[in-house]
Protein backbone atom coordinates (compact mmCIF):
# COMPACT_ATOMS: atom_id res chain seq x y z
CA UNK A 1 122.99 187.53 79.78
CA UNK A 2 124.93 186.72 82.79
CA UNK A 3 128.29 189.59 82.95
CA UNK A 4 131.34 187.37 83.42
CA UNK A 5 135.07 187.78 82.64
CA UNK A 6 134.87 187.36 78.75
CA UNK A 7 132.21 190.28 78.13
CA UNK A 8 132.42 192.50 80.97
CA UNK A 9 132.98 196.23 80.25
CA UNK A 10 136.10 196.10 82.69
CA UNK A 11 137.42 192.70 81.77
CA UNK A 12 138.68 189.91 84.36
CA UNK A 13 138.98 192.42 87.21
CA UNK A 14 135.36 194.05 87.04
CA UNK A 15 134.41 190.72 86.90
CA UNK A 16 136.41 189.19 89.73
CA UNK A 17 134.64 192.32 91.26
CA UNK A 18 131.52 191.39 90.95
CA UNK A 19 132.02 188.40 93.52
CA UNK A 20 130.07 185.19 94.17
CA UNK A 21 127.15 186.73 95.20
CA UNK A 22 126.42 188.45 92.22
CA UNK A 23 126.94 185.01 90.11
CA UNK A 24 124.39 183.78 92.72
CA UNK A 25 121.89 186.42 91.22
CA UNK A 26 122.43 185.69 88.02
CA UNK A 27 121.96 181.67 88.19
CA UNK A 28 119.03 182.14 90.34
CA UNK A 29 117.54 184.54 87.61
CA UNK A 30 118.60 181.42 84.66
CA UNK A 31 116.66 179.15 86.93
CA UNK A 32 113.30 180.95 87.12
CA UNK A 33 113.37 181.08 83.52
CA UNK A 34 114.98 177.88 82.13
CA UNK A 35 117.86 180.16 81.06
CA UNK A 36 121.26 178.44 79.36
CA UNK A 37 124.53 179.61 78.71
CA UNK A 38 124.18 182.54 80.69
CA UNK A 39 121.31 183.54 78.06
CA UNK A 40 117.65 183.92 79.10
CA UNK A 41 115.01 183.54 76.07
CA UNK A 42 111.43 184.86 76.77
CA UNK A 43 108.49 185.50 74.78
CA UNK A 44 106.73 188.12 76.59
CA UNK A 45 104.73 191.32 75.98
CA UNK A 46 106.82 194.38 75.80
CA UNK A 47 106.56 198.39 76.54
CA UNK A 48 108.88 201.19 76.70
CA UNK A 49 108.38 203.29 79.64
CA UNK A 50 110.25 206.43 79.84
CA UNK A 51 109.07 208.44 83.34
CA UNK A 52 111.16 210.24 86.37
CA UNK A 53 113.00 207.49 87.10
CA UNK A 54 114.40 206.72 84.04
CA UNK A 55 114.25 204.65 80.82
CA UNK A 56 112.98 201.30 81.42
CA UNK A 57 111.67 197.89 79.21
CA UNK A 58 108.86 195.76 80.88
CA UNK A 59 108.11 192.41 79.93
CA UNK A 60 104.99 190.53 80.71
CA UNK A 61 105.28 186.73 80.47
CA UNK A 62 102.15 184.90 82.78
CA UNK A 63 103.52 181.63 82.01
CA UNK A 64 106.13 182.36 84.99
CA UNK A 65 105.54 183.39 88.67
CA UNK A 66 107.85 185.90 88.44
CA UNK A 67 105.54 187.21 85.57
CA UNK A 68 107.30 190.99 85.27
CA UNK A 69 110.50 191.55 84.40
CA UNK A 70 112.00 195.20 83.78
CA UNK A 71 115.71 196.03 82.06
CA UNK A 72 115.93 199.74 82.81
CA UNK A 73 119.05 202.48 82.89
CA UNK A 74 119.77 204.51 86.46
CA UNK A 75 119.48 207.90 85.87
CA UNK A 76 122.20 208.89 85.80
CA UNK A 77 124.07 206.17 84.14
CA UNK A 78 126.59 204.15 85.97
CA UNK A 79 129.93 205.01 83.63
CA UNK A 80 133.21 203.36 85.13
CA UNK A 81 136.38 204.10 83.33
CA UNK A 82 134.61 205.58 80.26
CA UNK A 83 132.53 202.06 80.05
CA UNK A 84 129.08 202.40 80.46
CA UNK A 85 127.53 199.67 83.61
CA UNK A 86 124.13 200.70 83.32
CA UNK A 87 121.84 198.11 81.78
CA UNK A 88 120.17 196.39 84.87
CA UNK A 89 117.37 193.45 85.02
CA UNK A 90 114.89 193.09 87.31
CA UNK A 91 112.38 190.59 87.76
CA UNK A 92 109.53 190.11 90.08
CA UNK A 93 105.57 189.39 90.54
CA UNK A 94 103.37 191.43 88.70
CA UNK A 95 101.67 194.60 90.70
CA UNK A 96 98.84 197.28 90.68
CA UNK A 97 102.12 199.60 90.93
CA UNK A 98 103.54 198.46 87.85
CA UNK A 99 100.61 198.31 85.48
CA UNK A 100 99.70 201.76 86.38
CA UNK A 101 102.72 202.42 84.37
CA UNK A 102 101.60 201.12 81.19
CA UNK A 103 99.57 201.73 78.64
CA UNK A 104 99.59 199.58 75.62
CA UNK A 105 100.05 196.48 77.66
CA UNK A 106 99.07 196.98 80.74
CA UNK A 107 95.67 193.88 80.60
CA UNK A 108 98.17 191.45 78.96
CA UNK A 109 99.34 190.71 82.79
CA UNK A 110 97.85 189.16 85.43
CA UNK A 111 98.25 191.05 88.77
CA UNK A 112 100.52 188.11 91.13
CA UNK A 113 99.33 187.05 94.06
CA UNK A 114 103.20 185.17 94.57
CA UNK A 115 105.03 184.90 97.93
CA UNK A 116 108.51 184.57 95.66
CA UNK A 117 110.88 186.96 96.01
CA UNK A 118 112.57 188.16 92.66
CA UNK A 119 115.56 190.30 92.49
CA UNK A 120 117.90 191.99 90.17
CA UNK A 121 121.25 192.51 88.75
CA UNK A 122 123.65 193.84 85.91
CA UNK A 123 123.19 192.38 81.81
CA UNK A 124 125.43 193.38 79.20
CA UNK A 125 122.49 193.87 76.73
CA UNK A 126 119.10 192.52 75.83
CA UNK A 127 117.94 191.20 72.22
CA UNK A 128 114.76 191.63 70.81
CA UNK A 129 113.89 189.62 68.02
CA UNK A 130 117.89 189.30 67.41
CA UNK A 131 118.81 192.83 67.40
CA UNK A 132 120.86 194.28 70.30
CA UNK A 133 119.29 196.85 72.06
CA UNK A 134 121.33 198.70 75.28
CA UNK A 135 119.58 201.58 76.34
C-alpha cells in the first residue's frame, strides 16, 4: 500500500516529504503487479526469515518477472517522532542468493534469468489473508 498524505505516520508533511520520486516507486511497483488503489493483491508463497540483517517476509509468485518480493524491518528500526517508518518492500528477480535463505519454500521459485530491474520503497503494512501484520 502506497504511503500518501491520508495514512502516513507523519501526516501531509512526511508525505509532501516523500517527493515525486518516491510516488514514482510506488506506481511503478502497482504496475508490475496489476496493483489498484494504491493496494497490491498477490497470491504467492510465503516465509519468515529472521537472520543478521533483520526480520524479513519473502514472497514467491512465478507468475510475475519480478517473481520475489521481500517486506522486511531495518535493524534498527527507522522511528521518526515516536512513529515507527520501518516496514519496507522490495521486489526483484528471483536469485541463488535469496533461496539460500529459505527453507520451507525455497523449490516453490524459479531462479530468474530477468534483465528487469525491481526496486523498493516504504508500505504502511501488509495483509495476509486480511489480517494486518507490521513487523
Amino acid at each position: 500500500m502506497q504511503i500518501d498524505g491520508s495514512n502516513h505516520p507523519l501526516g501531509q508533511l512526511g508525505a509532501m516529504m516523500m517527493g515525486g520520486e518516491q510516488t514514482n516507486r510506488v506506481i511503478k511497483a502497482a504496475n508490475s503487479y496489476n496493483g489498484q488503489n494504491n493496494i497490491i493483491t498477490i497470491k504467492a508463497y510465503m516465509e519468515f526469515i529472521d537472520n543478521q540483517g533483520g526480520e524479513k517476509l519473502v514472497f514467491l509468485n512465478d507468475n510475475f518477472e519480478l517473481n520475489c518480493i521481500e517486506v522486511f524491518r531495518p535493524s534498527p528500526p527507522m522511528v521518526v517522532d515516536g512513529n515507527d517508518m520501518s516496514l519496507w518492500w522490495s521486489y526483484h528477480p528471483f536469485t541463488e542468493h535469496e533461496q539460500n535463505q529459505l527453507s520451507e519454500i525455497k523449490n516453490k521459485g524459479t531462479i530468474s534469468d530477468s534483465t528487469l530491474e525491481g526496486d523498493s520503497h516504504p508500505i504502511r503494512d501488509i495483509f495476509i489473508n486480511g489480517n494486518s501484520h507490521c513487523l
